[in-house]
Protein backbone atom coordinates (compact mmCIF):
# COMPACT_ATOMS: atom_id res chain seq x y z
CA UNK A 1 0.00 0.00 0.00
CA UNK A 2 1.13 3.37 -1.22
CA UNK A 3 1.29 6.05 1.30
CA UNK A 4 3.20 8.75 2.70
CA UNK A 5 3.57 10.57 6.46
CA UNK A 6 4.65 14.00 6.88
CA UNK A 7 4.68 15.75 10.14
CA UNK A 8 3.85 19.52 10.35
CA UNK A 9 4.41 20.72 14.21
CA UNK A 10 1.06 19.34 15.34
CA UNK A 11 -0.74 17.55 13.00
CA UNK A 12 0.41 14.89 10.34
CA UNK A 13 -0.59 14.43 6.86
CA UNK A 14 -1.11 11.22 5.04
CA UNK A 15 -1.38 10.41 1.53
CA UNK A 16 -2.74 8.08 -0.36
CA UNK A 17 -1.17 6.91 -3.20
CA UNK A 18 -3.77 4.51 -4.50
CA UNK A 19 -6.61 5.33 -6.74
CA UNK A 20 -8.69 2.41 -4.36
CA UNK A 21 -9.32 1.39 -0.54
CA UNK A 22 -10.89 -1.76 -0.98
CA UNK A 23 -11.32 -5.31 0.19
CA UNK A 24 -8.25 -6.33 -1.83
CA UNK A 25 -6.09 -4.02 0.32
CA UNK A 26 -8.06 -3.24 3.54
CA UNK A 27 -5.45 -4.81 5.61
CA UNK A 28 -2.82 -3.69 4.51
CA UNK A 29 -4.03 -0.06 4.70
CA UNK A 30 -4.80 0.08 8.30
CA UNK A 31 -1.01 -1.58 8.68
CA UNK A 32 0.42 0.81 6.96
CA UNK A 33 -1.76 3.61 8.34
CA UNK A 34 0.00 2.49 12.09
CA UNK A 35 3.31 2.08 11.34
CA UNK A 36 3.28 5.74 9.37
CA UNK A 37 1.58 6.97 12.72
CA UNK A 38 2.92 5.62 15.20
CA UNK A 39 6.16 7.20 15.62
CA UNK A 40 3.77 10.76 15.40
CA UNK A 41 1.83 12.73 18.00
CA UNK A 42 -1.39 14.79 17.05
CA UNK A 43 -3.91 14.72 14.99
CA UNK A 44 -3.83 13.12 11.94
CA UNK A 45 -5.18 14.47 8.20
CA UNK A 46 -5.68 11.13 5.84
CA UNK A 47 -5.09 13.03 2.20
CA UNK A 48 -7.56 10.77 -0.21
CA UNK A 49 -7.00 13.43 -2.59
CA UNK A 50 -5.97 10.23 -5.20
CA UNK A 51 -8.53 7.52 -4.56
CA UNK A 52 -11.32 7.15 -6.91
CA UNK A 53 -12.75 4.50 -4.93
CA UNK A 54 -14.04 3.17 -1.61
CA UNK A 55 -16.19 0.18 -0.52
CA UNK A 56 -17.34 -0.73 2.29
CA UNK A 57 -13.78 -2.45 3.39
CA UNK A 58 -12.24 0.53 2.96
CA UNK A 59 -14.72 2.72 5.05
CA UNK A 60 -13.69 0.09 7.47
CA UNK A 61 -10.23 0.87 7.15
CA UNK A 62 -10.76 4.27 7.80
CA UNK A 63 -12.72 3.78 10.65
CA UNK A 64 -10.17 1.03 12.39
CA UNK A 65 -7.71 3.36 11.44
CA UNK A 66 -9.50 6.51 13.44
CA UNK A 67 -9.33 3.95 16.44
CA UNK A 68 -6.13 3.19 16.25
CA UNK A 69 -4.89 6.79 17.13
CA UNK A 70 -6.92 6.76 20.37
CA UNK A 71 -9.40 9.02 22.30
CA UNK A 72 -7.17 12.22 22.19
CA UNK A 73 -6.35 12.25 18.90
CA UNK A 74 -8.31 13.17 15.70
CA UNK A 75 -8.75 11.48 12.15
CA UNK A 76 -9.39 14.08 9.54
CA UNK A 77 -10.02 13.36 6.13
CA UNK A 78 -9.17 15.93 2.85
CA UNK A 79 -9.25 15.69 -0.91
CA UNK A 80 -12.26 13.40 -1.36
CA UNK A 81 -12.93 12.74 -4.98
CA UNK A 82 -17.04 13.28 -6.07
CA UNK A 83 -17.04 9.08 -5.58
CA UNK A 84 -15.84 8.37 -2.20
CA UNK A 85 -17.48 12.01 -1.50
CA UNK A 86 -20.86 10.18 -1.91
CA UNK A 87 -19.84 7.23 0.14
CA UNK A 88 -19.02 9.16 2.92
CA UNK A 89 -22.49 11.19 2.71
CA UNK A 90 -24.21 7.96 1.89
CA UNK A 91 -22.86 6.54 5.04
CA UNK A 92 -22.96 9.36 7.06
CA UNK A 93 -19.72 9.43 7.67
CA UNK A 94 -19.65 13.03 6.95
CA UNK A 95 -20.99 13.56 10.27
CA UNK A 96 -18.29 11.39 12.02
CA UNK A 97 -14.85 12.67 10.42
CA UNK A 98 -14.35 16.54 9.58
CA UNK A 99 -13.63 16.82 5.89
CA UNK A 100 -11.58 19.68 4.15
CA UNK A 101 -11.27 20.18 0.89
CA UNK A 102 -7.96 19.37 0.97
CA UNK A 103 -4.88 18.31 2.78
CA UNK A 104 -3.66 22.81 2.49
CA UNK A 105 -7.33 23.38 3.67
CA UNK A 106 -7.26 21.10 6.17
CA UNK A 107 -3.52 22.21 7.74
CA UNK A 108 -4.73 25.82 7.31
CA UNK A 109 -7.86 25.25 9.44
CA UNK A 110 -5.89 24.17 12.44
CA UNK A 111 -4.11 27.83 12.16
CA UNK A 112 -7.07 29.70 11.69
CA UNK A 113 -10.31 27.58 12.65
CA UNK A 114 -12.27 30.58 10.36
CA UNK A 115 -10.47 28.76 7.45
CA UNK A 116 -11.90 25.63 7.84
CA UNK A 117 -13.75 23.72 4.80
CA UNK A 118 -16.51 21.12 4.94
C-alpha cells in the first residue's frame, strides 16, 4: 500500500497513493496507516486526494484506522474525490470525520479555525 507521512508541528498528513481502498487491500491499509503513525503525535489528516474508490472495506479501514490513534487524537479526512465524497455522505460518515477540501485546507484550518472547509 502506497502512502506517505509528513509531520507539520502538530498535525500529520497522510497520503494516499492509491486510486482504491478496498477489500483487496483493507489490511494492509490500516497496517500501513500504524506504522506511518505511530512514531507521530497529534492529529492526523488522511489526504484521499488520489482515490477514486471506496467500498465498504475501505470505510472500514478508515474507521479502524481513526481507532487506532486513540481518544485524544483526531482522524481528519481531505481531498475526497465526487465518488468516495458520496460514500461518505451515503454513510454518514460526513458527520463522524471533519472533511476539508484538501490536505492545504485542512492544515490551514488548524491555524485559523475561520479557514476551515466542509
Amino acid at each position: 500500500m502506497n502512502m506517505s507521512f509528513e509531520s507539520r508541528s502538530m498535525i500529520g498528513i497522510l497520503k494516499v497513493d492509491e486510486n482504491r481502498i478496498d477489500a483487496s487491500v483493507a489490511i494492509a491499509f490500516k497496517d500501513r496507516f500504524r506504522d506511518l503513525v505511530s512514531g507521530s503525535s497529534g492529529d492526523v489528516i488522511l489526504d484521499l486526494a488520489r482515490v477514486d474508490f471506496i467500498d465498504s472495506s475501505g470505510l472500514g479501514a478508515i474507521v479502524a484506522a481513526r481507532k487506532l490513534l486513540g481518544g485524544d487524537r483526531k482522524l481528519e479526512l481531505a481531498g475526497l474525490t465526487p465518488a468516495v465524497d458520496k460514500v461518505m455522505t451515503l454513510t454518514r460518515m460526513h458527520t463522524v470525520f471533519p472533511i476539508h477540501a484538501d490536505a492545504e485546507a485542512a492544515a490551514a484550518a488548524r491555524i485559523d479555525p475561520a479557514q476551515a472547509s466542509t
